[in-house]
Protein backbone atom coordinates (compact mmCIF):
# COMPACT_ATOMS: atom_id res chain seq x y z
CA UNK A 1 109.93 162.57 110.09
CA UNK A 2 113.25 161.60 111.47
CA UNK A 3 115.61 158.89 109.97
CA UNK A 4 114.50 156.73 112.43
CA UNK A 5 111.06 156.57 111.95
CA UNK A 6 111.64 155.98 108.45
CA UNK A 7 114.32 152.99 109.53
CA UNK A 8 111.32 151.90 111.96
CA UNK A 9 108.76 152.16 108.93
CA UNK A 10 111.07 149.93 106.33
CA UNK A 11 111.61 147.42 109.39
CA UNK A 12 107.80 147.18 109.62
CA UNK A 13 107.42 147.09 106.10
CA UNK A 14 110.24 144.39 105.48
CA UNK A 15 108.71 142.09 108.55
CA UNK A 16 104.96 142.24 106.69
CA UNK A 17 106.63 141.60 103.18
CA UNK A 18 108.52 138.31 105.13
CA UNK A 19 105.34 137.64 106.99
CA UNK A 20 103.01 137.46 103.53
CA UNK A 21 105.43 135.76 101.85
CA UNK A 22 105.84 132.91 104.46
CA UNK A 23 101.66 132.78 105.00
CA UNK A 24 101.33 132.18 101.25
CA UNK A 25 104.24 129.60 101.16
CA UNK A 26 102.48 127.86 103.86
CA UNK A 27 98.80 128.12 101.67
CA UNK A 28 100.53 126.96 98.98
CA UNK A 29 101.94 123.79 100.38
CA UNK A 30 98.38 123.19 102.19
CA UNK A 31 96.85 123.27 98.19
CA UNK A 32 99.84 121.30 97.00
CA UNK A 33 98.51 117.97 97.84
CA UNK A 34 94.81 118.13 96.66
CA UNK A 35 95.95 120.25 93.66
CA UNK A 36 98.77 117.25 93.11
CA UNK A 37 95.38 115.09 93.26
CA UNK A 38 93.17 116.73 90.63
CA UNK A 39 96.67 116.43 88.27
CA UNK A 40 96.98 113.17 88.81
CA UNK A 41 93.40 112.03 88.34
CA UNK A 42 93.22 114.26 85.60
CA UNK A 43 96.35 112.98 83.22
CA UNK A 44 96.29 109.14 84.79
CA UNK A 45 99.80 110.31 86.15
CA UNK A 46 100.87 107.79 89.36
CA UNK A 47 98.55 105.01 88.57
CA UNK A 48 95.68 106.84 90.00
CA UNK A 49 92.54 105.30 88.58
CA UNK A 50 90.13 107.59 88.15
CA UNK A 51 90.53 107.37 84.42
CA UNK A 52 89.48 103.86 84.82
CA UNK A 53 85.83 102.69 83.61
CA UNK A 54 83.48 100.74 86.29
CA UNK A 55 81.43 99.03 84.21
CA UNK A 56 77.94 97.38 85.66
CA UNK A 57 78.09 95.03 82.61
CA UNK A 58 80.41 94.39 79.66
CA UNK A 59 79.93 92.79 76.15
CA UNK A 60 83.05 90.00 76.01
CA UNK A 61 84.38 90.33 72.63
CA UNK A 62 88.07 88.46 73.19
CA UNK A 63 91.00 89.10 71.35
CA UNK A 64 92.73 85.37 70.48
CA UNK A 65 95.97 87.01 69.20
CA UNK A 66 96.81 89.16 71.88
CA UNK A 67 98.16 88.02 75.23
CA UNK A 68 98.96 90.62 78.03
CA UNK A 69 100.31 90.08 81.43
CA UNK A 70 98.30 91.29 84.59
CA UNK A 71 100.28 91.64 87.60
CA UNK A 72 99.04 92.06 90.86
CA UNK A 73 100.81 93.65 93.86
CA UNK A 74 99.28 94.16 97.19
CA UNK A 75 100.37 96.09 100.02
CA UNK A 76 99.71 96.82 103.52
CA UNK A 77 99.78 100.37 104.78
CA UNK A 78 101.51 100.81 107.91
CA UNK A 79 102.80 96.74 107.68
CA UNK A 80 100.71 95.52 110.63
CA UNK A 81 96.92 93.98 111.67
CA UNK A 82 96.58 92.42 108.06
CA UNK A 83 97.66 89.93 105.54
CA UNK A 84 96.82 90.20 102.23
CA UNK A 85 97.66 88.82 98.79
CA UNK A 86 96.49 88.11 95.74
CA UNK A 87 95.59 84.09 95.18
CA UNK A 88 97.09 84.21 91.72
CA UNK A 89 100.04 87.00 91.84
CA UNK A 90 100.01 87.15 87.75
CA UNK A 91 97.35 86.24 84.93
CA UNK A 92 98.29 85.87 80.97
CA UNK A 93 94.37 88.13 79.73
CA UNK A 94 93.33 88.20 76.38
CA UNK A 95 91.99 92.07 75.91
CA UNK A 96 87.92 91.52 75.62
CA UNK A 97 87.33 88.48 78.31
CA UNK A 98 86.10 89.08 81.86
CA UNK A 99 88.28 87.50 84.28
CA UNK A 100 88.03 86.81 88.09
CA UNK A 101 90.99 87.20 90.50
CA UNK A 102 90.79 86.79 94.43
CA UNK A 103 92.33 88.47 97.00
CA UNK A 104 92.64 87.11 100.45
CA UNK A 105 92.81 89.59 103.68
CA UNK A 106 92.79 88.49 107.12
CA UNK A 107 92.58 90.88 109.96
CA UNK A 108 95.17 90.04 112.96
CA UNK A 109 93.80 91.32 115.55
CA UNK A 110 91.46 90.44 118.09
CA UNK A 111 89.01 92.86 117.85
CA UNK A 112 86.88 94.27 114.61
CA UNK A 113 87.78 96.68 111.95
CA UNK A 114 86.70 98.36 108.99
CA UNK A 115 89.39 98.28 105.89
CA UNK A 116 89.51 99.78 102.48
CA UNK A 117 91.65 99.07 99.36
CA UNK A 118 92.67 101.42 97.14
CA UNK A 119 93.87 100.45 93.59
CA UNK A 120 96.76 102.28 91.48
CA UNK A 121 96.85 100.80 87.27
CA UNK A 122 100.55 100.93 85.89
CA UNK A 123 101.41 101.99 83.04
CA UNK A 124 99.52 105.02 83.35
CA UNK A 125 97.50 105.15 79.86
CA UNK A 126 96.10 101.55 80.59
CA UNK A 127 94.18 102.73 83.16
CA UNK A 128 91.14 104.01 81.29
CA UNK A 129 91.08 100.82 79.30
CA UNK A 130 90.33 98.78 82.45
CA UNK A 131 86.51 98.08 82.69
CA UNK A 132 85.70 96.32 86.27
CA UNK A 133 82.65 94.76 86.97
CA UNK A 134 83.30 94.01 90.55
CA UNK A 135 86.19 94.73 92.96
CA UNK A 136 86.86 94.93 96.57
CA UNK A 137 88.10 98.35 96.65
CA UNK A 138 84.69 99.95 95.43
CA UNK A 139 83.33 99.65 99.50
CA UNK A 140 84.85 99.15 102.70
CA UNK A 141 85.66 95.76 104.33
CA UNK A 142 84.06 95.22 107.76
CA UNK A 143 86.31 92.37 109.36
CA UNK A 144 85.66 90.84 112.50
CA UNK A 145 88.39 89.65 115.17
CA UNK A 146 90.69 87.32 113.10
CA UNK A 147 88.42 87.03 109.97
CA UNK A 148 90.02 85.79 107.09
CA UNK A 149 87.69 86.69 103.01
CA UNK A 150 87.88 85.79 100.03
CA UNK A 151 87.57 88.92 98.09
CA UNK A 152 86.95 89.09 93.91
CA UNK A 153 87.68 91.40 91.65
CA UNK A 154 86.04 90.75 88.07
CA UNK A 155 87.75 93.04 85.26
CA UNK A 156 88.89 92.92 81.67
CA UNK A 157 90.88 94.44 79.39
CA UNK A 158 89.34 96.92 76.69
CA UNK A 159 90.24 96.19 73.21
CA UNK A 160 91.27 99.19 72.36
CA UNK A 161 94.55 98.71 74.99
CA UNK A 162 97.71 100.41 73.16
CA UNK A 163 99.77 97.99 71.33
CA UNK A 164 102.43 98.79 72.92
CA UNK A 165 101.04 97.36 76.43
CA UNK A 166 102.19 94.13 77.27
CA UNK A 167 102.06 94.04 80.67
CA UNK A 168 99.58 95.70 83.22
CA UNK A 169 99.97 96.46 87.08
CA UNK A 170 97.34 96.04 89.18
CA UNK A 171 98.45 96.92 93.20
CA UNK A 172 96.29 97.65 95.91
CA UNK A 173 96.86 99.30 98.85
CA UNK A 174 94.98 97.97 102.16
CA UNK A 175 94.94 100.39 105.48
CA UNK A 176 92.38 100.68 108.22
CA UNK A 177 89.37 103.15 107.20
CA UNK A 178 89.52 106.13 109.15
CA UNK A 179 87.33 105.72 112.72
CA UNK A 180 85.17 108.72 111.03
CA UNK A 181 84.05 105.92 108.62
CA UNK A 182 83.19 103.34 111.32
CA UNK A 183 80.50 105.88 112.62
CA UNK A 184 78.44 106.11 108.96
């Protein structure tokens, strides 16, 4: 073997050792954003609510003494075709009562479309202690050219809330369902 077949062989071997390194930096980024997903669902980190209890029925049991704030934010992904708010932008709960909050989305356009909501709970640890009953953002929202709903969402606050919670954040995010969904 001369010196340049073994200069030849290290080249080859230095351009697969860049070439496996790169292929799993790019697997790794592809796995970054589900694994982020499964993280966040499973701590409560970034609001995500799957921590949070759906409840088809819940026994009222209000607490008098305690007062916390509900906020509610909405947003529109991508900023155009919609309006939406919330009819009452804050609500002073008592943990243990149901309460009903509406949300009002009108599509801009002039033809139909399908929309879904999805909800993020702030601070993080009141999420599981947030028992909803009924809520927009369980289904998608079939709108027709320039329709304008009244949409509920019926929740209360668990008891068992920290202390130390005073004020939750309720936002919603509305976008256009994907057109695989209008197919279904």
């Amino acid at each position: 073997m001369t010196p340049a077949d073994g200069e030849a062989r290290a080249r080859r071997r230095h351009w697969l050792r860049l070439s496996a390194g790169a292929a799993g930096m790019f697997a790794f980024g592809f796995a970054l954003v589900p694994l982020y997903g499964m993280l966040c669902d499973l701590t409560g980190l970034n609001g995500r609510t799957s921590n949070m209890v759906l409840a088809s029925s819940v026994t009222e049991n209000p607490q008098t003494g305690r007062t916390v704030a509900v906020e509610f934010l909405t947003t529109v992904n991508g900023g155009s075709g919609w309006t939406f708010a919330a009819a009452r932008p804050r609500l002073e709960v008592h943990p243990g009562q149901l309460y009903t909050v509406e949300f009002v989305a009108q599509n801009t356009r002039g033809r139909a479309v399908v929309a879904q909501a999805v909800p993020s709970v702030a601070p993080w640890n009141a999420a599981r202690h947030l028992r909803k009953t009924e809520c927009f953002c369980f289904r998608q929202q079939p709108f027709e050219a320039f329709e304008s709903k009244r949409m509920p969402v019926r929740f209360m606050l668990d008891p068992e809330l920290p202390a130390d919670v005073d004020t939750v954040t309720l936002s919603y995010t509305f976008f256009d369902a994907p057109e695989i969904a209008l197919r279904q």
